[in-house]
Structure formats: structure tokens, C-alpha cells
C-alpha atoms as a PDB file:
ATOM      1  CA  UNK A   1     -17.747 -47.027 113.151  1.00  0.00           C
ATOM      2  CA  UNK A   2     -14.375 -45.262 114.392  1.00  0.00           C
ATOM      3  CA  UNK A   3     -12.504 -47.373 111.801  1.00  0.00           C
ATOM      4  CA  UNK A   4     -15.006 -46.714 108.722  1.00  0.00           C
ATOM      5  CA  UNK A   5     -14.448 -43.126 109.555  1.00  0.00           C
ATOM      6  CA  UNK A   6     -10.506 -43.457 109.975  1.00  0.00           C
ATOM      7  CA  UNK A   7     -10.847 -45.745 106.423  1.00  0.00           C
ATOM      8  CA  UNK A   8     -13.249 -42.747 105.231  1.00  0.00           C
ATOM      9  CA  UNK A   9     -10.522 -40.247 106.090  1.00  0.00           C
ATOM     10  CA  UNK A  10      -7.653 -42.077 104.696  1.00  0.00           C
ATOM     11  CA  UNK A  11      -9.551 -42.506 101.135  1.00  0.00           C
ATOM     12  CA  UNK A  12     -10.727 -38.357 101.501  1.00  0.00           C
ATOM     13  CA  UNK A  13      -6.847 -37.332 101.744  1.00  0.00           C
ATOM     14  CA  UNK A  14      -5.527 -40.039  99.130  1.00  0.00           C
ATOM     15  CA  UNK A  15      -8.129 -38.315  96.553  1.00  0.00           C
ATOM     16  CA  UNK A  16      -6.915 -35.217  97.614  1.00  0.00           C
ATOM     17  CA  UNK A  17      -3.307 -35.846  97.541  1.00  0.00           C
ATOM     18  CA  UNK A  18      -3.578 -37.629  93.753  1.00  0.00           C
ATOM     19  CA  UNK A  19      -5.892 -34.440  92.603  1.00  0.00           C
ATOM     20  CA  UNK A  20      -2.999 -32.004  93.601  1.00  0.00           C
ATOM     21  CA  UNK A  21      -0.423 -34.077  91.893  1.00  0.00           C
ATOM     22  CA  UNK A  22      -2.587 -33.980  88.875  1.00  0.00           C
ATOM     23  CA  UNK A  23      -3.132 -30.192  89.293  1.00  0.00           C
ATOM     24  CA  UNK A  24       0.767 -29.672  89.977  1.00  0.00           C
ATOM     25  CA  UNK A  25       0.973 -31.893  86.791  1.00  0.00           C
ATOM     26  CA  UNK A  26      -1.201 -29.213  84.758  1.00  0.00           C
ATOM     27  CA  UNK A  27       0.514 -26.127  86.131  1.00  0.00           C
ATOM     28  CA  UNK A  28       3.737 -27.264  85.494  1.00  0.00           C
ATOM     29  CA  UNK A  29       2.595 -27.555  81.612  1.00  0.00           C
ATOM     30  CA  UNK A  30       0.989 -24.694  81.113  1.00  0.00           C
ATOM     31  CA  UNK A  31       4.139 -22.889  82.977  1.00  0.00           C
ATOM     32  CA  UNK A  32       6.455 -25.220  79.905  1.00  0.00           C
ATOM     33  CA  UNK A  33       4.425 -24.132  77.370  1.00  0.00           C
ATOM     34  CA  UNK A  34       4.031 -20.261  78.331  1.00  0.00           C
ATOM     35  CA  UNK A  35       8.103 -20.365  78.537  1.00  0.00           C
ATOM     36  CA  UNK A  36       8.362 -21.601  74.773  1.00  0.00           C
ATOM     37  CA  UNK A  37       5.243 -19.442  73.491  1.00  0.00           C
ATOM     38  CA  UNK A  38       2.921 -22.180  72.036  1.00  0.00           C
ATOM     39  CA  UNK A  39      -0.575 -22.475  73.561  1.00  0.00           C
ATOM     40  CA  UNK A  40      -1.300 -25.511  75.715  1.00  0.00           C
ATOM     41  CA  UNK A  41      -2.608 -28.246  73.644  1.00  0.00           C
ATOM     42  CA  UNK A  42      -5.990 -28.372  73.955  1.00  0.00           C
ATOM     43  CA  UNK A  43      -7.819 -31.946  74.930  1.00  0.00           C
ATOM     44  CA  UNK A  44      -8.392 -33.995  71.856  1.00  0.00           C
ATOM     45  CA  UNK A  45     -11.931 -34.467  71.443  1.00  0.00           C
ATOM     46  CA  UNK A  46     -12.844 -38.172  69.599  1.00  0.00           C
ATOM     47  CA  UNK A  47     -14.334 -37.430  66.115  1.00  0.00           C
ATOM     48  CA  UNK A  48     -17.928 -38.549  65.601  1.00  0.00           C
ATOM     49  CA  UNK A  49     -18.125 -40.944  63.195  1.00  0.00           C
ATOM     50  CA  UNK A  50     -19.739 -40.552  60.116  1.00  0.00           C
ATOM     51  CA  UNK A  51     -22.921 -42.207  59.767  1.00  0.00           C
ATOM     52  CA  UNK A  52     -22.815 -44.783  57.050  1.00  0.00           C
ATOM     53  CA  UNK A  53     -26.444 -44.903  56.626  1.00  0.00           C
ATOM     54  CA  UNK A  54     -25.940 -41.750  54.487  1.00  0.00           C
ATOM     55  CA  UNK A  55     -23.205 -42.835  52.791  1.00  0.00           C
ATOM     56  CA  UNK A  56     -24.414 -45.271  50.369  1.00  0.00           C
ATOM     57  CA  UNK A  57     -27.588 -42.577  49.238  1.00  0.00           C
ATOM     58  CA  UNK A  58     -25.051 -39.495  48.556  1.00  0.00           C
ATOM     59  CA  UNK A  59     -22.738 -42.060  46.827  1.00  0.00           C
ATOM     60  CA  UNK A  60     -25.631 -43.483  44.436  1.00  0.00           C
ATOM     61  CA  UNK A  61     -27.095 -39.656  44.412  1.00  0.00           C
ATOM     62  CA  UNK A  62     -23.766 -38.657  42.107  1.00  0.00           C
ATOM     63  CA  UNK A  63     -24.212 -39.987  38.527  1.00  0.00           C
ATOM     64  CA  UNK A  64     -20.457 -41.625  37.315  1.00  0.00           C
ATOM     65  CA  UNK A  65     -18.471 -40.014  34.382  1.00  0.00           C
ATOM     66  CA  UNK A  66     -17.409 -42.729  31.784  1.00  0.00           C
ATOM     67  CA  UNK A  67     -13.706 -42.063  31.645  1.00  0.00           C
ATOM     68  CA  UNK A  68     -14.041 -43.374  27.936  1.00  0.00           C
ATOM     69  CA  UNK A  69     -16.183 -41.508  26.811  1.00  0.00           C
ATOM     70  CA  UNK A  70     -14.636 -38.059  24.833  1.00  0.00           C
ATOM     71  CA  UNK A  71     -16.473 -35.005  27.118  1.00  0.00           C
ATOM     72  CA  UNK A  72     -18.713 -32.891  24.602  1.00  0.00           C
ATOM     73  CA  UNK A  73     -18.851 -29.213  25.181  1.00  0.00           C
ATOM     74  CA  UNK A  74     -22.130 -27.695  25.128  1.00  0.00           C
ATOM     75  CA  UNK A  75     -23.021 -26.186  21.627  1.00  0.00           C
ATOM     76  CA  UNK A  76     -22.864 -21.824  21.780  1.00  0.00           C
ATOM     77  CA  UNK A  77     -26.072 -20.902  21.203  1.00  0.00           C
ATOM     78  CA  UNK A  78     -26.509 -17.558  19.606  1.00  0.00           C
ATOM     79  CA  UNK A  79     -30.044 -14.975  19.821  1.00  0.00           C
ATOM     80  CA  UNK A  80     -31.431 -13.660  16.504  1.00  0.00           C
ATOM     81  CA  UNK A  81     -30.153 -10.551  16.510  1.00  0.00           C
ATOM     82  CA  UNK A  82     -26.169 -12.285  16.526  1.00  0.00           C
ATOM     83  CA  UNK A  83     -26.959 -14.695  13.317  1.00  0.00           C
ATOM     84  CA  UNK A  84     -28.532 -11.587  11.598  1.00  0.00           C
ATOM     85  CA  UNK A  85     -25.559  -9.465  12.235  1.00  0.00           C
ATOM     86  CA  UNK A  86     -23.312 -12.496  11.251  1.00  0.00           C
ATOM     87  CA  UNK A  87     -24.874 -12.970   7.878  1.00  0.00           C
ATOM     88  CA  UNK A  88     -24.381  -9.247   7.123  1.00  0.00           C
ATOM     89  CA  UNK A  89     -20.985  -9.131   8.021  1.00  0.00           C
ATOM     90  CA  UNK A  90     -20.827 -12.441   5.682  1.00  0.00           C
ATOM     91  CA  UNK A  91     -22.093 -10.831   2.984  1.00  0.00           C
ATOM     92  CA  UNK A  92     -19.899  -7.131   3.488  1.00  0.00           C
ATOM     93  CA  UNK A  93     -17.133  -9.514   3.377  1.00  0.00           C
ATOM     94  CA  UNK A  94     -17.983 -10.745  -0.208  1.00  0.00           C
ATOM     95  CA  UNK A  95     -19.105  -7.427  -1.482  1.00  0.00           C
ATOM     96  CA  UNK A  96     -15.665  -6.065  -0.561  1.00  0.00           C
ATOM     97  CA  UNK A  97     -13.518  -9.026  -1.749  1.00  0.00           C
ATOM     98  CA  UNK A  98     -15.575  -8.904  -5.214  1.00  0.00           C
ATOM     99  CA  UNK A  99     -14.897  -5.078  -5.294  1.00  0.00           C
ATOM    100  CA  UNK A 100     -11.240  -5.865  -4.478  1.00  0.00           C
ATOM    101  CA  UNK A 101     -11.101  -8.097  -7.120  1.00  0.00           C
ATOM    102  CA  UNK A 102     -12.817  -6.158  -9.609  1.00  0.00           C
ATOM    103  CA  UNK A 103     -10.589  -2.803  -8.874  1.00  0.00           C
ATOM    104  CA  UNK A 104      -7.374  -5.451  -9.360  1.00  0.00           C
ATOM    105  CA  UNK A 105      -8.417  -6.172 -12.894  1.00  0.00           C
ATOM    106  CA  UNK A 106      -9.578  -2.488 -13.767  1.00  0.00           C
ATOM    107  CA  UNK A 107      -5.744  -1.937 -12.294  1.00  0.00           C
ATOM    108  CA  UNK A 108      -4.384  -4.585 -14.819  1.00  0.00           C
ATOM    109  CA  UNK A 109      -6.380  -3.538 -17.777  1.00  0.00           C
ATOM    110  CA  UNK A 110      -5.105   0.239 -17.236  1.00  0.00           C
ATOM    111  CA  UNK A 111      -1.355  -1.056 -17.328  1.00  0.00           C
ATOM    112  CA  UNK A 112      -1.986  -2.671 -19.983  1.00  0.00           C
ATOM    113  CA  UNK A 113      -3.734   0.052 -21.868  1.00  0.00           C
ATOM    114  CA  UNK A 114      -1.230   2.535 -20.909  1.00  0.00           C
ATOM    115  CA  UNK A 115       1.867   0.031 -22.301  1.00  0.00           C
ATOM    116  CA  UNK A 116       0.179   0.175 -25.733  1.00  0.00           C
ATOM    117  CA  UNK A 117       0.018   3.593 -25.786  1.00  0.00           C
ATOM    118  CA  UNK A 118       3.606   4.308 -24.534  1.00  0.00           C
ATOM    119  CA  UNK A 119       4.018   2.085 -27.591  1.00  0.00           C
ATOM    120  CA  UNK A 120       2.775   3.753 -30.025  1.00  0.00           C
ATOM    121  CA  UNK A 121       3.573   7.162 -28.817  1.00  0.00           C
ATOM    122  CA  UNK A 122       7.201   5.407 -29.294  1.00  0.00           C
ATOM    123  CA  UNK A 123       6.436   4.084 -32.854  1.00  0.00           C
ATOM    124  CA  UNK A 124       5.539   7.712 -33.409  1.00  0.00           C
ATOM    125  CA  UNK A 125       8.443   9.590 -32.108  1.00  0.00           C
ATOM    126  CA  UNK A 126      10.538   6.765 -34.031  1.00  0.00           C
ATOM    127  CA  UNK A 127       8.639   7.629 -36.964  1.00  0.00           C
ATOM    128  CA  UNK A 128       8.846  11.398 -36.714  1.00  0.00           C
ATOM    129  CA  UNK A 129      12.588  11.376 -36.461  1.00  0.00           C
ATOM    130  CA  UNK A 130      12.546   9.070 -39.641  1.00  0.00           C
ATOM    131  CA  UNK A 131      10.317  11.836 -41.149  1.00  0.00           C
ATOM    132  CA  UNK A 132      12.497  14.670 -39.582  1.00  0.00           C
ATOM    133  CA  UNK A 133      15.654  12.917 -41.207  1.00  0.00           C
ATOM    134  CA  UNK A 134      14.258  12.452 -44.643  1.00  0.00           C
ATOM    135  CA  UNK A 135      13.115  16.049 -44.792  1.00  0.00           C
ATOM    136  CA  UNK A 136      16.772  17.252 -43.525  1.00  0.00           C
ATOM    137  CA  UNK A 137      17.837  15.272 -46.544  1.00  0.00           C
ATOM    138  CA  UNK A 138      15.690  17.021 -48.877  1.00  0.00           C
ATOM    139  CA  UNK A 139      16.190  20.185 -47.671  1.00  0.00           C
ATOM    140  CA  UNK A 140      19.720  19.545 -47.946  1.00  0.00           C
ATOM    141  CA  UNK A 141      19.218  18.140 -51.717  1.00  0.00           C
ATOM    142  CA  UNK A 142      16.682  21.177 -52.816  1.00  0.00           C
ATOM    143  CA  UNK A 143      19.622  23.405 -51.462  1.00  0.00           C
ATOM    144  CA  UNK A 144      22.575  21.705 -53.297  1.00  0.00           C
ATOM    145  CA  UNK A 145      20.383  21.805 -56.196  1.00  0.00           C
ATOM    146  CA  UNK A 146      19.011  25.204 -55.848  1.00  0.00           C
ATOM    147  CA  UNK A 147      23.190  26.353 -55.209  1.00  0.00           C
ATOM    148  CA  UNK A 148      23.960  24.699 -58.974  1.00  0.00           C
ATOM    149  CA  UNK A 149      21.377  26.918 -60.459  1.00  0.00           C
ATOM    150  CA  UNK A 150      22.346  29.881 -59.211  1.00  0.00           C
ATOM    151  CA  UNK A 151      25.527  29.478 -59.989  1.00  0.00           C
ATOM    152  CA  UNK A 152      24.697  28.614 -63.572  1.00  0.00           C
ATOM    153  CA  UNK A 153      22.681  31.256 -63.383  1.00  0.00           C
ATOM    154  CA  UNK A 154      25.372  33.591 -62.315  1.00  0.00           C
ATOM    155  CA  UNK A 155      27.377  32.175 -65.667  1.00  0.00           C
ATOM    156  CA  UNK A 156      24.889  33.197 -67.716  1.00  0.00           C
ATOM    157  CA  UNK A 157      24.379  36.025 -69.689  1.00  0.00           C
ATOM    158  CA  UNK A 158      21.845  38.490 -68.098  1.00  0.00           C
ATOM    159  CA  UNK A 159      19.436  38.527 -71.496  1.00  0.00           C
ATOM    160  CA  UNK A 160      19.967  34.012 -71.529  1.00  0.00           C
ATOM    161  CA  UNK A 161      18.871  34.181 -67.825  1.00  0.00           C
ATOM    162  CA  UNK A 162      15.926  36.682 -68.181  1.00  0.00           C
ATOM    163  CA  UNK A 163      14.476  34.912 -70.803  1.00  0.00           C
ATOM    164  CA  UNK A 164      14.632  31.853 -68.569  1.00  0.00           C
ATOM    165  CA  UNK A 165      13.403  33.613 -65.737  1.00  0.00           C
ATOM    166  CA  UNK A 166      10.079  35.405 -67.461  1.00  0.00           C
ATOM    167  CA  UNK A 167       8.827  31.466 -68.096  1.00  0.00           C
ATOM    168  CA  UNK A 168       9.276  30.521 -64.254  1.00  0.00           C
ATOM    169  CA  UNK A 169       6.805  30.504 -61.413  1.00  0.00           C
ATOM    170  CA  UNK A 170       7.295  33.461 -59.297  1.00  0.00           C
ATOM    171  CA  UNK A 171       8.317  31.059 -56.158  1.00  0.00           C
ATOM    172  CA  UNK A 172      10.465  28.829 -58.022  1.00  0.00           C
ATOM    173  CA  UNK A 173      12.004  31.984 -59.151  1.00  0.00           C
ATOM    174  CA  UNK A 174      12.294  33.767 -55.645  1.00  0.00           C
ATOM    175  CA  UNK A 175      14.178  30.968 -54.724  1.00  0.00           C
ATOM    176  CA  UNK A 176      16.203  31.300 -56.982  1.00  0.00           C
ATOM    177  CA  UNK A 177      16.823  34.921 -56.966  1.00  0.00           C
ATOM    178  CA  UNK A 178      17.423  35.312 -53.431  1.00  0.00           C
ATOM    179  CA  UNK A 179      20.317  32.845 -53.373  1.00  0.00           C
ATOM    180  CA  UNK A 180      22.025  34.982 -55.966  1.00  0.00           C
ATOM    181  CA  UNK A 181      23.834  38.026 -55.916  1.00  0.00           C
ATOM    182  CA  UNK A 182      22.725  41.237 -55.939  1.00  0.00           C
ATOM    183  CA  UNK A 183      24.895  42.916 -58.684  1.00  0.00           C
ATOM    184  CA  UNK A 184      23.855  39.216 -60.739  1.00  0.00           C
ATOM    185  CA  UNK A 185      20.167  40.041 -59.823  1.00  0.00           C
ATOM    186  CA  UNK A 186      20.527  43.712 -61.061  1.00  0.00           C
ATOM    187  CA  UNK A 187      22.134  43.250 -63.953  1.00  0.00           C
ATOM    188  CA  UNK A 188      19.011  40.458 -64.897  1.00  0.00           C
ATOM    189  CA  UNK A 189      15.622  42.348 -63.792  1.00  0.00           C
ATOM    190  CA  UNK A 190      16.112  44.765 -66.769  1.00  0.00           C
ATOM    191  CA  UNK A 191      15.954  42.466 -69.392  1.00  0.00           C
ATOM    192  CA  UNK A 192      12.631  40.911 -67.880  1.00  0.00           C
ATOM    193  CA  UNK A 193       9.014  41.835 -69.013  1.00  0.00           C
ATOM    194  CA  UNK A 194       7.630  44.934 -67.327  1.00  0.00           C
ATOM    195  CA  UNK A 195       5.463  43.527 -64.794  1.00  0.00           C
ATOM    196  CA  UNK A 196       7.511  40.348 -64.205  1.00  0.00           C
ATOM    197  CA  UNK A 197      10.106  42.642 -63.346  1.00  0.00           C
ATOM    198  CA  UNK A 198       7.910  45.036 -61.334  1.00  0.00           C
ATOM    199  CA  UNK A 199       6.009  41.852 -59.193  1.00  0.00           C
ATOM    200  CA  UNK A 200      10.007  40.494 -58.423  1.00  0.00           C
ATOM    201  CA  UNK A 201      10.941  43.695 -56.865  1.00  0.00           C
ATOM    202  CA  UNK A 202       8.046  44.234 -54.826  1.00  0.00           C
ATOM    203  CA  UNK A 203       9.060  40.069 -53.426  1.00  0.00           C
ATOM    204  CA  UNK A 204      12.281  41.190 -52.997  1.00  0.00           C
ATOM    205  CA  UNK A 205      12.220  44.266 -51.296  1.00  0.00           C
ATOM    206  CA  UNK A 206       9.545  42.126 -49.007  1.00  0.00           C
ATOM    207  CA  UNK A 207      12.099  39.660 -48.481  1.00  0.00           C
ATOM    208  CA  UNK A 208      14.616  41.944 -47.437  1.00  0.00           C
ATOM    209  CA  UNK A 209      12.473  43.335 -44.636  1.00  0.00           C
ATOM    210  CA  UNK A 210      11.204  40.590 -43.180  1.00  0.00           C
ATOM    211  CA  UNK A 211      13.829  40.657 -41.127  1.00  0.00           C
ATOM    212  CA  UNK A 212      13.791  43.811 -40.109  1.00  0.00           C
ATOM    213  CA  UNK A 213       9.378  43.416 -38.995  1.00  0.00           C
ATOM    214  CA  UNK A 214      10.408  40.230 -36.690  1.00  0.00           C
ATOM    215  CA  UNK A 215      12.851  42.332 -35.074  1.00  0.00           C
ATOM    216  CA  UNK A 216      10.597  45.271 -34.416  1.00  0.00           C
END
């Protein structure tokens, strides 16, 4: 008995000796790690492993993708209300491109009416200047001619140029008369018939104050 407890003893303080190393051990870790300011690592605790019963039944549970096959996106489906607001916006669309189309010709048919116009109005001015020229030409003929006759006229003898002048048309005459001289004209109107005579005076003395009414 007295050496079972002295062997009792000696395995009592051996225990205790090798648990204060192994607390000494700790202490002088944590005091390490508290001097560099990173935690104590913390006692790795063994993963549980996975149970491979499961495995195989989530594996199988998964369908596979066939990496060959070209993935097809779902068609867009759209309500009612969409495809009937689709179609009229379809058919706005054609309305306005017809219209479009329509007002381009209309635009191309106005040109072209307004170029034949400007045409003609062309042809017409051309035309009026040709008309404008030829009349200047005559005008300037009737007075050349009209100038000869009052200067033969003028030759005459007053009786030879009364007798002519009783057989003319009162405006050929006036003409005539008003491109002449007055002491020529005086020296004729008494040798003319009374109411020749009389009827030239009156278109004379009219003649002269025409003139004179514009003014006034």
C-alpha cells in the first residue's frame, strides 16, 4: 500500500506538472499573438464529410445541357391588346407613306405645271416686244409718210390743197393738218366748203386744248 500511494503521488504531480507546461504553452501564445494583433487561431475542427448517399440523387436530379445543341430563346409572347395596337401602327405607317408619296407627285406635277407656264408667259413677253417693235416701226413709217405730205402740202397752192382736203376723211385729214403750220393751215381753211371748214376748226381748236384739260 505505502508504495501504490507514493506511485499514486508520483503519477498525480507528473499530470500536474505536464498540464502546466501545456497551460504555460497556451499563455505564452495568446501573449504572441495579442503583441502582433491577430486573434489566436482558433482549433481546427475536422469537416464532416459529405454523405455520398445524396450525391448520386442530386447529381441525376439536374437534367444535362447538350453543349451542341444551339440554346433557343423563349418566343415573346404578346396580349391582345399589343398585336391590336401593332397592326394599327402598321397600317398609320402605310397611310402616311402613301400620303407622302402622293403629296411628292402633286409637288412634281406643280413644278412642272408652273415651268410651262413661265414658258409661255416668256413666249408672250417675247412676242409682245416683237409686236411692240413692229408697231414702233409703223409708227415711225406713218410719221415719215405723214411728214412728206405735209410738206407737199405746204408746196401747194392753198386752192390745189383745199380741193384735196374737202375729199378726205376728217381723221386722215386732222392728221394731216395738225402736222402743218399754222399760217399753211390758215391760208387753206378758206378755200374749203363751209361746213368742212367749220367741223376742222371746231377739231382743231379741240386739239389745241387738250393739253391744256390734262393739265387742269
Amino acid at each position: 500500500m505505502p508504495v501504490l500511494s507514493r506511485l499514486l503521488k508520483s503519477l498525480i504531480v507528473a499530470a500536474m506538472l505536464m498540464l502546466a507546461v501545456k497551460l504555460g504553452a497556451v499563455w505564452h501564445d495568446a501573449g504572441v499573438a495579442f503583441a502582433q494583433g491577430t486573434p489566436p487561431a482558433a482549433p481546427a475542427i475536422p469537416a464532416k464529410p459529405a454523405d455520398s448517399s445524396a450525391a448520386p440523387s442530386a447529381v441525376s436530379a439536374a437534367p444535362t445541357a447538350d453543349p451542341l445543341k444551339p440554346a433557343t430563346a423563349s418566343p415573346q409572347k404578346f396580349s391582345p391588346t399589343e398585336i391590336e395596337l401593332l397592326q394599327s401602327l402598321s397600317k398609320r405607317r402605310a397611310e402616311l407613306d402613301q400620303r407622302s408619296e402622293e403629296l411628292d407627285q402633286r409637288d412634281l406635277l406643280l413644278k412642272a405645271t408652273e415651268q410651262r407656264v413661265q414658258e409661255k408667259i416668256d413666249k408672250l413677253q417675247q412676242m409682245q416686244a416683237q409686236i411692240d417693235t413692229a408697231l414702233g416701226k409703223v409708227d415711225e413709217q406713218e410719221d415719215l409718210r405723214l411728214a412728206s405730205l405735209v410738206r407737199i402740202y405746204e408746196a401747194m397752192k392753198p386752192q390745189e390743197a383745199a380741193a384735196i382736203f374737202d375729199k378726205l376723211e376728217q381723221p386722215v385729214l386732222m392728221q394731216v393738218l395738225t402736222r402743218m403750220k399754222d399760217r399753211s393751215v390758215a391760208a387753206i381753211l378758206p378755200h374749203l366748203d363751209g361746213d368742212k371748214a367749220r367741223a376742222i376748226t371746231t377739231a382743231l381748236a379741240e386739239h389745241k386744248q387738250l393739253p391744256d384739260l390734262k393739265t387742269n
